[in-house]
Protein backbone atom coordinates (compact mmCIF):
# COMPACT_ATOMS: atom_id res chain seq x y z
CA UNK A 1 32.05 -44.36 -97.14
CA UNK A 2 29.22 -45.09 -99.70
CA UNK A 3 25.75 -43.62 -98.64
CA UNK A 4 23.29 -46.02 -97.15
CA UNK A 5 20.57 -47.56 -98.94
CA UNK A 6 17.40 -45.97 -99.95
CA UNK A 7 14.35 -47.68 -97.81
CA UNK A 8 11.34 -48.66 -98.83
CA UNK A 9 10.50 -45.47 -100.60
CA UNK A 10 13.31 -46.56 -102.89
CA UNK A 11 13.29 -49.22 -106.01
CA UNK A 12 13.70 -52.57 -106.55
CA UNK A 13 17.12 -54.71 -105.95
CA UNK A 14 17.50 -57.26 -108.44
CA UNK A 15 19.37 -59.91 -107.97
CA UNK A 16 20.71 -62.18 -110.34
CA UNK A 17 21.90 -65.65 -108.79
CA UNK A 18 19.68 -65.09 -105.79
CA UNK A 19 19.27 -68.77 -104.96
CA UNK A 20 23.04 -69.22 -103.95
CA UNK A 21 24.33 -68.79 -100.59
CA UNK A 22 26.26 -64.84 -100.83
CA UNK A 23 23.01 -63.56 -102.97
CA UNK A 24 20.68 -64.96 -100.58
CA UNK A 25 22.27 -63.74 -98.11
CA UNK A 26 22.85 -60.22 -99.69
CA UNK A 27 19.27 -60.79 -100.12
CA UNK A 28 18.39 -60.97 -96.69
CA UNK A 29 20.68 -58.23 -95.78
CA UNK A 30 18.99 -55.86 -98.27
CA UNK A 31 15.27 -56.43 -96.61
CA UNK A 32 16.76 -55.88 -93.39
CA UNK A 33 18.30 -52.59 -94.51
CA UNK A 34 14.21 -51.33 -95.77
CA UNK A 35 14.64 -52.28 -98.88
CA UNK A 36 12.64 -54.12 -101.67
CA UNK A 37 14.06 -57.16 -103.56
CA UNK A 38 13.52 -59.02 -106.63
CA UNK A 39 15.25 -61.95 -107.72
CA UNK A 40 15.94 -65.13 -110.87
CA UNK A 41 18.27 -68.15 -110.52
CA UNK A 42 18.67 -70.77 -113.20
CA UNK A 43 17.23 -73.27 -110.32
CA UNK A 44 14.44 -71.77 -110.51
CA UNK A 45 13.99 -71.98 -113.94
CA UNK A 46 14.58 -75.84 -113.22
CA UNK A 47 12.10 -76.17 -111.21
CA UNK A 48 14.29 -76.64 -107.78
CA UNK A 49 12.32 -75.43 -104.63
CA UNK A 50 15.55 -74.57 -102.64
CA UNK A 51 14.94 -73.57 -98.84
CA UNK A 52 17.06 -70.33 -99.48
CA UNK A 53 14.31 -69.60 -102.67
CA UNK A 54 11.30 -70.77 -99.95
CA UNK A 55 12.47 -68.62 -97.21
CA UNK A 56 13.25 -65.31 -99.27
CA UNK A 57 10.12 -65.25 -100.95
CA UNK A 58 8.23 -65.76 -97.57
CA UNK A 59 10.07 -62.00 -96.40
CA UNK A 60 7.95 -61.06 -99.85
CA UNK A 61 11.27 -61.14 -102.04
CA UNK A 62 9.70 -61.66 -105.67
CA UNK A 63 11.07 -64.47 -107.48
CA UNK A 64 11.30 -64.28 -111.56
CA UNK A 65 12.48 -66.32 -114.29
CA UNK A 66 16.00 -65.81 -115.41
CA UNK A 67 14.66 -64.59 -119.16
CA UNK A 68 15.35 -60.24 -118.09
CA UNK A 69 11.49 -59.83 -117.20
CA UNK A 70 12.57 -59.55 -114.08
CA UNK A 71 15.44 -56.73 -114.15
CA UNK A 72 13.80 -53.86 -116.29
CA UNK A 73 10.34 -53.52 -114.67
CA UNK A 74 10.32 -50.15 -114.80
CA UNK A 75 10.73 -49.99 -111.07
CA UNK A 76 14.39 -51.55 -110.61
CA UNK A 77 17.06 -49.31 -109.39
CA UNK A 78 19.87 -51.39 -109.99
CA UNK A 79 20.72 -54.98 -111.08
CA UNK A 80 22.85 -57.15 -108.94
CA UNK A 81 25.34 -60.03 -109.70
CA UNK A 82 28.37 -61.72 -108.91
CA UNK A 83 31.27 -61.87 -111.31
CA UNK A 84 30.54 -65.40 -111.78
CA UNK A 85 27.38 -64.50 -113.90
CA UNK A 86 28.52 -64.04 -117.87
CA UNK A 87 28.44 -60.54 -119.56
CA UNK A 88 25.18 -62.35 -121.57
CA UNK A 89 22.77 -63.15 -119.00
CA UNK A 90 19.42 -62.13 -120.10
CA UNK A 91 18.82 -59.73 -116.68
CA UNK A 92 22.13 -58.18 -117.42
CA UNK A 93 21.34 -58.18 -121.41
CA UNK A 94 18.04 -56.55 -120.04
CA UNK A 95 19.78 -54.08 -117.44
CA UNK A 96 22.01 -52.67 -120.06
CA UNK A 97 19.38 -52.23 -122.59
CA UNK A 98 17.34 -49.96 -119.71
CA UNK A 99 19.94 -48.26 -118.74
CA UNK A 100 19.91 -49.98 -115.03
CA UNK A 101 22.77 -50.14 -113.06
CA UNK A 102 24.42 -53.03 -112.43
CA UNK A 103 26.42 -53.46 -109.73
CA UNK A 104 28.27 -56.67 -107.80
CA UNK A 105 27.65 -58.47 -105.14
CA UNK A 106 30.56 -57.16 -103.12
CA UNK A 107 29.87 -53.20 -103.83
CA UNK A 108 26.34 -53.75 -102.50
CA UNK A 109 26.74 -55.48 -99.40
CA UNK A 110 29.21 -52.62 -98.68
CA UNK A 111 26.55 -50.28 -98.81
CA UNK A 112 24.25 -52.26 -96.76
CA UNK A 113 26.52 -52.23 -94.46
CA UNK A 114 27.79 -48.74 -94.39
CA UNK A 115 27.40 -46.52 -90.96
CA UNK A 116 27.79 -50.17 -88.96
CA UNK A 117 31.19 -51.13 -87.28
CA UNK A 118 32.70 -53.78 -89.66
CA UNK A 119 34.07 -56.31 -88.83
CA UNK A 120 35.25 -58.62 -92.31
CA UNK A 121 36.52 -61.79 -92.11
CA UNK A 122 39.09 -63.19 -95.18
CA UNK A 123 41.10 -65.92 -96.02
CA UNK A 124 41.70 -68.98 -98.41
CA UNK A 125 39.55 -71.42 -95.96
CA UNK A 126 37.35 -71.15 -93.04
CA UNK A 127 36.17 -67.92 -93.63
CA UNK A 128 31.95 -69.09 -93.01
CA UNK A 129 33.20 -70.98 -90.12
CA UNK A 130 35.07 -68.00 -87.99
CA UNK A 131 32.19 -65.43 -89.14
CA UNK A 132 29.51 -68.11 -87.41
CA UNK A 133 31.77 -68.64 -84.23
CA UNK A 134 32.72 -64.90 -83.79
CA UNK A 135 29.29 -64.17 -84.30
CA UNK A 136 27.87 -66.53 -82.08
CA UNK A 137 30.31 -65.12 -79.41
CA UNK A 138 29.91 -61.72 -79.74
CA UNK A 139 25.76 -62.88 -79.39
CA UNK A 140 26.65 -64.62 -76.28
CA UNK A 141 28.33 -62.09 -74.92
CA UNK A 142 25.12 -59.71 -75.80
CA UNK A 143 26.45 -57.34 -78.31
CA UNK A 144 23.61 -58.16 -80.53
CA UNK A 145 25.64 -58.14 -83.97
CA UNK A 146 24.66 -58.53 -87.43
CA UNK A 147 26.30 -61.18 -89.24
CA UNK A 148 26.27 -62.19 -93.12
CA UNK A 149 27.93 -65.44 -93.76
CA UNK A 150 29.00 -67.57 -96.48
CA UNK A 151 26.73 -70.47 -95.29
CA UNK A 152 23.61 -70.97 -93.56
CA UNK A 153 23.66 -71.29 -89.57
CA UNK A 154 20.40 -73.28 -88.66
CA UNK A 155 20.07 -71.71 -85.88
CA UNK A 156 19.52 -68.34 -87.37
CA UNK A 157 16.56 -70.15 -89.89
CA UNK A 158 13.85 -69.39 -87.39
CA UNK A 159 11.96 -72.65 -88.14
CA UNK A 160 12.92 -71.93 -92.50
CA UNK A 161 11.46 -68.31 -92.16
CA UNK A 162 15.07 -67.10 -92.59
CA UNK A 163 18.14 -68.24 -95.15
CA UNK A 164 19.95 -68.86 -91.95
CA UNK A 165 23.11 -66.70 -93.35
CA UNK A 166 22.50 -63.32 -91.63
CA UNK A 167 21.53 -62.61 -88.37
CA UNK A 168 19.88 -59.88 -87.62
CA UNK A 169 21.18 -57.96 -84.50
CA UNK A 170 20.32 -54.45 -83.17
CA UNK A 171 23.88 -53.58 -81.75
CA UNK A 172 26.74 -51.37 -83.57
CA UNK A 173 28.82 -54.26 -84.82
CA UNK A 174 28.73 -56.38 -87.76
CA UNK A 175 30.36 -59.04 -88.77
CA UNK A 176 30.62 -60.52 -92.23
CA UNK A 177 32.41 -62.78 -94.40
CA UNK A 178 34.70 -61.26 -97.75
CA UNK A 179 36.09 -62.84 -100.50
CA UNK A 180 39.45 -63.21 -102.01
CA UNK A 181 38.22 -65.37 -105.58
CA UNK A 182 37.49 -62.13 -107.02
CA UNK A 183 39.02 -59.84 -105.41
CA UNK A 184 35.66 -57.75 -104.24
CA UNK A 185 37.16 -57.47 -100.14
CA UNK A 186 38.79 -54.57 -101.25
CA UNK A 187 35.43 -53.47 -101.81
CA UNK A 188 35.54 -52.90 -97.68
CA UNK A 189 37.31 -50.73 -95.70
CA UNK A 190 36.52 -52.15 -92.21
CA UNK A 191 37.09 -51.14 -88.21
CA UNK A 192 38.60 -54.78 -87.83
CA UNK A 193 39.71 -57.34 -89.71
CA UNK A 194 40.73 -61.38 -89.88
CA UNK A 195 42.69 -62.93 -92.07
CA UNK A 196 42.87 -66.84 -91.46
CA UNK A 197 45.54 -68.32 -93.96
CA UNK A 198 46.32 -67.97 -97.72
CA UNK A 199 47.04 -70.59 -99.95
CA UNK A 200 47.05 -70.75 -104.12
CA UNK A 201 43.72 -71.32 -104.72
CA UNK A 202 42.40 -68.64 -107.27
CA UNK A 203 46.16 -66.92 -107.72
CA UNK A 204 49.42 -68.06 -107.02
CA UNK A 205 50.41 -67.63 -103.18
CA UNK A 206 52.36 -64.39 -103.74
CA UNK A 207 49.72 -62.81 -105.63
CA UNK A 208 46.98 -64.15 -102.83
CA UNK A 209 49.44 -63.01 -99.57
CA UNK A 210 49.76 -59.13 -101.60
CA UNK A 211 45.95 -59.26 -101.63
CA UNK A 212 45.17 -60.04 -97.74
CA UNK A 213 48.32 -57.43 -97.41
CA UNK A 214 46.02 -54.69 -99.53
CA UNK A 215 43.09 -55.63 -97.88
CA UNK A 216 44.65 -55.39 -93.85
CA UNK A 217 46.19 -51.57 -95.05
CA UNK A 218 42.20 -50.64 -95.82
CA UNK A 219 41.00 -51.76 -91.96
CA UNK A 220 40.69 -48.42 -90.52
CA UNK A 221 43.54 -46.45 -88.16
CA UNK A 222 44.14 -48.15 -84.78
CA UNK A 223 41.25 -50.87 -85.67
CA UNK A 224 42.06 -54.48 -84.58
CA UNK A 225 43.74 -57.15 -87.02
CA UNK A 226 44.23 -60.82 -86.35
CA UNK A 227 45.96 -62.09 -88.61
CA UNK A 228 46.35 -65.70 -88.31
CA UNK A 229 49.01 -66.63 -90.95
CA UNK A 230 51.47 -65.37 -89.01
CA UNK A 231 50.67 -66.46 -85.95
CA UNK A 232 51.37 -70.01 -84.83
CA UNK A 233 47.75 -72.10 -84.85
CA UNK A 234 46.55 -73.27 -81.39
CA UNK A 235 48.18 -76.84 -79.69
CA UNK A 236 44.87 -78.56 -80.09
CA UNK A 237 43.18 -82.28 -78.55
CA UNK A 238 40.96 -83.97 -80.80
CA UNK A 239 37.80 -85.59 -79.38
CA UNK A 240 34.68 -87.75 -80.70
CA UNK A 241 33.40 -85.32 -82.40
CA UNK A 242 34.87 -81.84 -80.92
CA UNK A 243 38.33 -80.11 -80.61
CA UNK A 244 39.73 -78.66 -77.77
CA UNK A 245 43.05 -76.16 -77.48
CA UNK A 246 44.08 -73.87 -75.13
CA UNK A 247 43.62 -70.00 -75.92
CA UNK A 248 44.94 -67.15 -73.31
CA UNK A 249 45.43 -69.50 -70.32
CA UNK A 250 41.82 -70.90 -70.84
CA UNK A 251 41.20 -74.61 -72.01
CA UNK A 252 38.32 -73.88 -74.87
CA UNK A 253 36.09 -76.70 -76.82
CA UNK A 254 34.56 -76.61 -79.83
CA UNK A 255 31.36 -78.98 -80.77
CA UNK A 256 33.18 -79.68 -83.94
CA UNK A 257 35.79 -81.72 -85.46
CA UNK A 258 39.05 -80.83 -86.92
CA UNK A 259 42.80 -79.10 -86.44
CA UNK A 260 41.49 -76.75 -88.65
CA UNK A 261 38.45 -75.88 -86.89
CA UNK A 262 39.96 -75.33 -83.78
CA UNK A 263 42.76 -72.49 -85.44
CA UNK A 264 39.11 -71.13 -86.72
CA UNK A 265 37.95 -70.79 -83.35
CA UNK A 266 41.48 -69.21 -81.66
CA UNK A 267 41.40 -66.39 -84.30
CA UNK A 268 37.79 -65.79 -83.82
CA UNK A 269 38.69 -65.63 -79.79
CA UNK A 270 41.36 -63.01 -80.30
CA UNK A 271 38.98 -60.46 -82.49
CA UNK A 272 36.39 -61.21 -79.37
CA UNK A 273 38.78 -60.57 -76.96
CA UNK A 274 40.10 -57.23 -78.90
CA UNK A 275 36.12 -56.08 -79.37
CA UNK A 276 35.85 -56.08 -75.80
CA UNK A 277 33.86 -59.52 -75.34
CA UNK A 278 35.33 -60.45 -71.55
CA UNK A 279 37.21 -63.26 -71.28
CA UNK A 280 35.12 -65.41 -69.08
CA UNK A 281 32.74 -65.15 -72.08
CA UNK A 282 34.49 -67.68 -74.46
CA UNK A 283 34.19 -70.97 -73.08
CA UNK A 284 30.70 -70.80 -72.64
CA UNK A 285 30.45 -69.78 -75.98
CA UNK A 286 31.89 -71.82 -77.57
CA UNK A 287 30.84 -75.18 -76.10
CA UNK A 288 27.17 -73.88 -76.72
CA UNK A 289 28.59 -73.20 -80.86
CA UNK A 290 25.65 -75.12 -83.27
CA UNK A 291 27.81 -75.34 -85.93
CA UNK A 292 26.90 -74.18 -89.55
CA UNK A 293 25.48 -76.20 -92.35
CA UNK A 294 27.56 -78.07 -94.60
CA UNK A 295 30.68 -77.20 -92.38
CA UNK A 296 31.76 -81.20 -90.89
CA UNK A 297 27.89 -81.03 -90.52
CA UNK A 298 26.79 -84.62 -89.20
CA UNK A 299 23.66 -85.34 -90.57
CA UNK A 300 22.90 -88.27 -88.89
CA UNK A 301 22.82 -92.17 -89.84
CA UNK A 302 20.44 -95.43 -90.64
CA UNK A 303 20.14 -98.15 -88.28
CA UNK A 304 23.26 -100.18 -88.82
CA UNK A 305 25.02 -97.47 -91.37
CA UNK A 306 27.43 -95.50 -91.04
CA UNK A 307 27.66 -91.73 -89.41
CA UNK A 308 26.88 -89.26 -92.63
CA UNK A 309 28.76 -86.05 -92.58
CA UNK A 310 28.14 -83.19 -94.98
CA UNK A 311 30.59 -80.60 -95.58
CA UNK A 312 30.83 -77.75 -98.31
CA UNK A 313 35.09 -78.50 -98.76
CA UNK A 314 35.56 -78.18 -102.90
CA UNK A 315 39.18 -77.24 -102.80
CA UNK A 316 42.76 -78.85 -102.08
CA UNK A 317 43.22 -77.43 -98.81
CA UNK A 318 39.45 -77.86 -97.71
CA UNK A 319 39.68 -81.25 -98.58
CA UNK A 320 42.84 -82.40 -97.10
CA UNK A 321 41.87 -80.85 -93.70
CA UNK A 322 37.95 -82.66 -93.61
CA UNK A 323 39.35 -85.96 -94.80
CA UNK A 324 42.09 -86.14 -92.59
CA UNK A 325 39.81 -84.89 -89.21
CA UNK A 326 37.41 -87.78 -90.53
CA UNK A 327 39.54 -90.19 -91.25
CA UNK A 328 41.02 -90.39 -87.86
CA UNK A 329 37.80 -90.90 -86.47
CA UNK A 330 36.24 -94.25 -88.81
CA UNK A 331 37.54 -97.69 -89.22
CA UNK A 332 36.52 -96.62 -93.55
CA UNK A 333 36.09 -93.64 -95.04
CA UNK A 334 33.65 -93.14 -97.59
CA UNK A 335 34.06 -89.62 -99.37
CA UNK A 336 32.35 -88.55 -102.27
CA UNK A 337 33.02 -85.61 -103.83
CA UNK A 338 32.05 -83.62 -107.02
CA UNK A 339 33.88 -80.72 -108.42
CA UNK A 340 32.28 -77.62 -108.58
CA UNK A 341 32.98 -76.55 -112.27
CA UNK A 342 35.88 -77.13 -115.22
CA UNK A 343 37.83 -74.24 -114.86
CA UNK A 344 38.74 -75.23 -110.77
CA UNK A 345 38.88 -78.71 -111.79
CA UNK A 346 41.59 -78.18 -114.59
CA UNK A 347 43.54 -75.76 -112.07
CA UNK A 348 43.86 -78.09 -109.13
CA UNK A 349 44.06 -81.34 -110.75
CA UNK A 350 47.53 -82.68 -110.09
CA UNK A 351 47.26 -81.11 -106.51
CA UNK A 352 43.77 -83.05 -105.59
CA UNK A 353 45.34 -86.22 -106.98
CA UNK A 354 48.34 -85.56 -104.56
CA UNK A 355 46.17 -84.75 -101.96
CA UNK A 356 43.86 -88.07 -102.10
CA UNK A 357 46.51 -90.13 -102.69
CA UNK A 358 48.40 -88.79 -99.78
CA UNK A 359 45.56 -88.61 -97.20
CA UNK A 360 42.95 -91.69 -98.24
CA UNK A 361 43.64 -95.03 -96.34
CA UNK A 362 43.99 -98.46 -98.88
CA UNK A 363 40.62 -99.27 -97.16
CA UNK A 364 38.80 -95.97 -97.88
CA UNK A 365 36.58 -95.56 -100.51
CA UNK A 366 36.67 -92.21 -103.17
CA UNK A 367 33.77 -91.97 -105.60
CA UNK A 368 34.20 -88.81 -107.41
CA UNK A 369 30.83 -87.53 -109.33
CA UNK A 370 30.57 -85.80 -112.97
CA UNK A 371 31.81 -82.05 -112.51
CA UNK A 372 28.86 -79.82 -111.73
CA UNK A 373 27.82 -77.88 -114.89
CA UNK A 374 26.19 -74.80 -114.06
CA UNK A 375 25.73 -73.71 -118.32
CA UNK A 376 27.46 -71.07 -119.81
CA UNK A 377 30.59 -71.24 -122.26
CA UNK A 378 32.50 -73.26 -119.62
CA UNK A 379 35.10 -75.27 -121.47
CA UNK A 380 34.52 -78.74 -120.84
CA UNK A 381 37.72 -80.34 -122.14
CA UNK A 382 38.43 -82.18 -118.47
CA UNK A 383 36.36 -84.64 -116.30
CA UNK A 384 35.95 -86.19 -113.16
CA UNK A 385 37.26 -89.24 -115.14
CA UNK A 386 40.70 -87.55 -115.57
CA UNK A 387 40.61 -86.94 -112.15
CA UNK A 388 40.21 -90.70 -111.32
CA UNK A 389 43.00 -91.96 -114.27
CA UNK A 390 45.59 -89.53 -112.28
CA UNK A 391 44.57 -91.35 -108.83
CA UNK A 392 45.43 -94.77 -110.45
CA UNK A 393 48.71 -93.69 -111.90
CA UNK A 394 49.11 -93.22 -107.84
CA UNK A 395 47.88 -96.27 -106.80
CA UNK A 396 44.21 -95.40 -105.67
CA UNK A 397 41.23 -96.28 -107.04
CA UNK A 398 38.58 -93.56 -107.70
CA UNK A 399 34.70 -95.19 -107.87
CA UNK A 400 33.30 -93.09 -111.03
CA UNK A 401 29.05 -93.24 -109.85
CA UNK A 402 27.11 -91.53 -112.94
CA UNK A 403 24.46 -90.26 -110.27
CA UNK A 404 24.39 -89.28 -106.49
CA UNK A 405 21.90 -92.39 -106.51
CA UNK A 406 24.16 -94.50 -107.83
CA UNK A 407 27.06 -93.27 -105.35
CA UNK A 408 24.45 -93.42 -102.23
CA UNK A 409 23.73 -97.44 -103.76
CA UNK A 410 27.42 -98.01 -103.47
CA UNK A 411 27.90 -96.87 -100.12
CA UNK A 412 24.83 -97.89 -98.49
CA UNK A 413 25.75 -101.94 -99.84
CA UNK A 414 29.26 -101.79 -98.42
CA UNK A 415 29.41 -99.07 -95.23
CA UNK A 416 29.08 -100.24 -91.93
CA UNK A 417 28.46 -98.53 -88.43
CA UNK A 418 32.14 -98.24 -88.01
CA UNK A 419 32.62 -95.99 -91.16
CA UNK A 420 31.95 -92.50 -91.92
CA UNK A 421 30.15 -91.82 -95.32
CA UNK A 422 30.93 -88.15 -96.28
CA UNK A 423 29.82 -85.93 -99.25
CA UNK A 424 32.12 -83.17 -100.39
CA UNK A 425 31.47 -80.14 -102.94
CA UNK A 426 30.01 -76.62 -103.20
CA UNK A 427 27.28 -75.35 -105.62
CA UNK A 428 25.32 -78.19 -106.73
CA UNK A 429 21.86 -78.58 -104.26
CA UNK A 430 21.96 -82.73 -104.76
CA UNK A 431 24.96 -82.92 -102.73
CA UNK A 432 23.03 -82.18 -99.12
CA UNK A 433 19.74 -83.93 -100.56
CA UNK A 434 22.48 -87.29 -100.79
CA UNK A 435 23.69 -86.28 -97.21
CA UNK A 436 20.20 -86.44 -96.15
CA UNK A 437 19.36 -89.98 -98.00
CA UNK A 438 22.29 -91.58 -96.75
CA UNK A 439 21.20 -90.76 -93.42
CA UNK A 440 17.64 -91.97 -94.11
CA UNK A 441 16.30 -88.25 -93.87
C-alpha cells in the first residue's frame, strides 16, 4: 500500500490538465487529503472560465499558465498528468529539467486514497453513472463515503463551491471510478470491486476482458466483486423519463432514462447490498437519485421547442444506448454530436456509421460537428466529413454545421415540442454551453 500523502506541511501538487473532469477531481481529492495544489490547462490559457477552474481556485488551488512557471517553483513536490498530456508539455519539459517528479493521474489518486476501504468501479461504459448511484446509496443509507467520479454530480457542487465530482464523506468507505483507456486501474488494489461490461473500445475485446480479469485478481482476499458481464442485466420497464426493473424481489426506479441505466443501477444495488447497506434502503434511494451532469441530463426546453438533453456519450456503445433510450421517447430526434479527437474518430469510424445508420429513424436529424482539436501532434488525416460520406453510402444523411451556433440555428428552425434535441461528445466545454442555449439557459 503506498504511504499517504504529506499534509499541509508538505509541497505543492501540480497538476497538469487540471480543468478536465479526473484532474479536477484528483484536484479536489488532494485538498481534502491536507494538501496544497497548483494547477495549468490549455483553457485557461484560452481564456475559458470553466466552473471546475472557478470552483478549485475558490478552495485556494492556484491556477497558472500552461508555459512550466507553474511546475518548478521551487516548492513543487511532484508534477501530475494524465497519459493523454505529450512527453513535451512545457510543465513536464519544466519538471524534468528540476528534477520534479512526475507522476499520473492514476498513481496519485491511489495514494490519496490509501488507508480508506476502496471500493473501484470499471468498465467500458457507465462507470460515472454506477460510482454516483452507489454513492448516493451508500449516503442514504448513512455510511458517509467519499466518492471521486468521472463527472460532476450537482448535487455535490454546494451552490459552485465544489467541482461536484467528489464527495466528501467522513466514513471508512470510498468509492471511486478507474479507468481501462490506459490501463492505470491496475494502479488499485481495492476491498471491492465492479466491473460493468467490456467492449473494444481502446483494445480489442480479448485484450479489454484480460484487463478487467487482471484488475478483479488485485481486489483484495474475500472482498466483494460484482461483476456484471457475466451476469444477465435486469428485466427492466421504461417510463417518461425513468426506468424501472426488479432487483432481489424489490421493484426499484430510477429518475433516469435508459436499458442501460437501469443494468447501472442493479450492479450498483448488489455492491450495496454486499457492503452491508440493508435492503429496505434501495428503493428510497434510488427514486431520490439526482442524476449526474452530462449523463441523459435534461436540461430543460424553450416555449414551444423541444426537450434538450445533454449527455457526455462519445463512443459506439455510449451512443447506441442514449440514442436508442431517446429515440423511443420523441416523435424526431435531433442528435448532435462531435468527436472527441482523430485518433478515436479514425478507430471507430465504420462502427459509428453502423451504429447511426442502424439506430436513427428516416425522420431524425444527425448533425455531426468538426472533431474537437485539443493541439498537439494529433494526426489530422480524417474528419467529421468522412464520417458523414460513410452515413450516405448507408442511406442517412449527416447535417455537417461548421459551429455549435450554426447546429443550435438548425435545430431551433425545424424542432418542435414533440422532439428531443440532444448534444453528444466528451472534452470540448461548448457542447453543454449549446445544451444550455437550446434550452434558452
Amino acid at each position: 500500500m503506498e504511504a499517504p500523502l504529506i499534509g499541509p506541511a508538505g509541497g505543492v501538487w501540480h497538476l497538469v490538465g487540471v480543468a478536465g473532469t479526473g484532474m479536477s477531481a484528483l484536484a479536489e481529492a488532494l485538498l481534502d487529503a491536507g494538501a496544497r495544489v497548483s494547477g495549468s490547462d490549455r483553457f485557461l490559457d484560452g481564456g475559458e472560465e470553466l466552473p471546475a477552474l472557478a470552483a478549485l481556485r475558490a478552495q485556494g488551488v492556484a491556477l497558472f499558465p500552461q508555459d512550466g512557471s507553474g511546475a518548478a517553483t521551487g516548492r513543487t513536490e511532484a508534477v501530475v498528468a494524465s497519459t493523454a498530456v505529450e512527453a513535451d508539455n512545457p510543465d513536464l519539459v519544466a519538471a524534468r529539467r528540476a528534477g520534479i517528479p512526475v507522476l499520473r493521474r492514476a498513481e496519485t489518486l491511489a495514494r490519496v486514497l490509501a488507508g480508506r476501504r476502496l471500493v473501484a468501479v470499471a468498465g467500458t461504459c457507465g462507470k460515472s453513472t454506477t460510482t454516483a448511484i452507489l454513492g448516493h446509496v451508500l449516503e442514504r443509507a448513512g455510511l458517509s463515503p467519499t466518492v471521486v467520479n468521472g463527472a460532476p454530480c450537482p448535487a455535490w457542487t454546494r451552490g459552485g463551491a465544489r467541482t461536484g465530482a467528489v464527495l466528501r464523506g467522513t466514513g471508512a468507505l470510498c468509492v471511486a471510478e478507474v479507468d481501462e483507456s490506459d490501463k492505470s486501474l491496475l494502479a488499485f488494489s481495492p476491498a471491492a470491486a465492479i466491473v460493468l461490461n467490456a467492449s473494444a473500445d481502446h483494445f480489442p475485446l480479448g485484450e479489454t476482458n484480460a484487463l478487467f480479469d487482471e484488475f478483479l485478481s488485485r481486489v483484495a482476499p474475500g472482498g466483494p466483486v460484482v461483476d456484471a458481464r457475466r451476469e444477465p442485466p435486469p428485466g427492466a420497464v421504461e417510463g417518461d423519463w425513468s426506468v424501472s426493473f426488479v432487483f432481489d424481489g424489490l421493484r426499484l426506479r430510477l429518475p433516469c432514462p435508459g436499458l442501460h441505466n437501469a443494468a447501472d443501477a442493479a450492479a450498483a444495488c448488489r455492491m450495496a447490498l454486499a457492503l452491508g447497506v440493508p435492503r429496505e434502503t434501495l428503493a428510497p434511494a434510488l427514486a431520490t437519485f439526482p442524476g449526474i451532469a452530462r449523463r441523459m441530463q435534461l436540461v430543460g426546453r424553450r416555449p414551444g421547442g423541444p426537450r434538450v438533453v445533454d449527455d457526455y456519450a462519445h463512443n459506439t456503445e455510449k451512443l447506441r444506448s442514449s440514442l436508442v433510450a431517446l429515440r423511443e421517447r420523441s416523435a424526431r430526434l435531433f442528435a448532435t454530436w462531435r468527436p472527441h479527437g482523430y485518433a478515436p474518430l479514425r478507430k471507430m469510424r465504420a462502427d459509428l456509421a453502423d451504429m447511426f445508420a442502424e439506430t436513427l429513424r428516416p425522420r431524425d436529424r444527425l448533425f455531426l460537428l468538426p472533431v474537437f482539436d485539443a493541439g498537439g501532434t494529433a494526426d489530422r488525416s480524417v474528419s467529421s466529413a468522412d464520417l458523414a460520406a460513410d452515413l450516405a453510402a448507408r442511406g442517412l444523411h449527416a447535417a455537417l454545421p461548421a459551429t455549435p451556433e450554426d447546429a443550435a440555428a438548425a435545430i431551433l428552425a425545424e424542432a418542435g415540442p414533440d422532439d428531443i434535441a440532444a448534444v453528444f461528445g466528451a472534452r470540448d466545454p461548448a457542447l453543454p454551453r449549446l445544451a444550455r442555449y437550446l434550452a434558452g439557459a
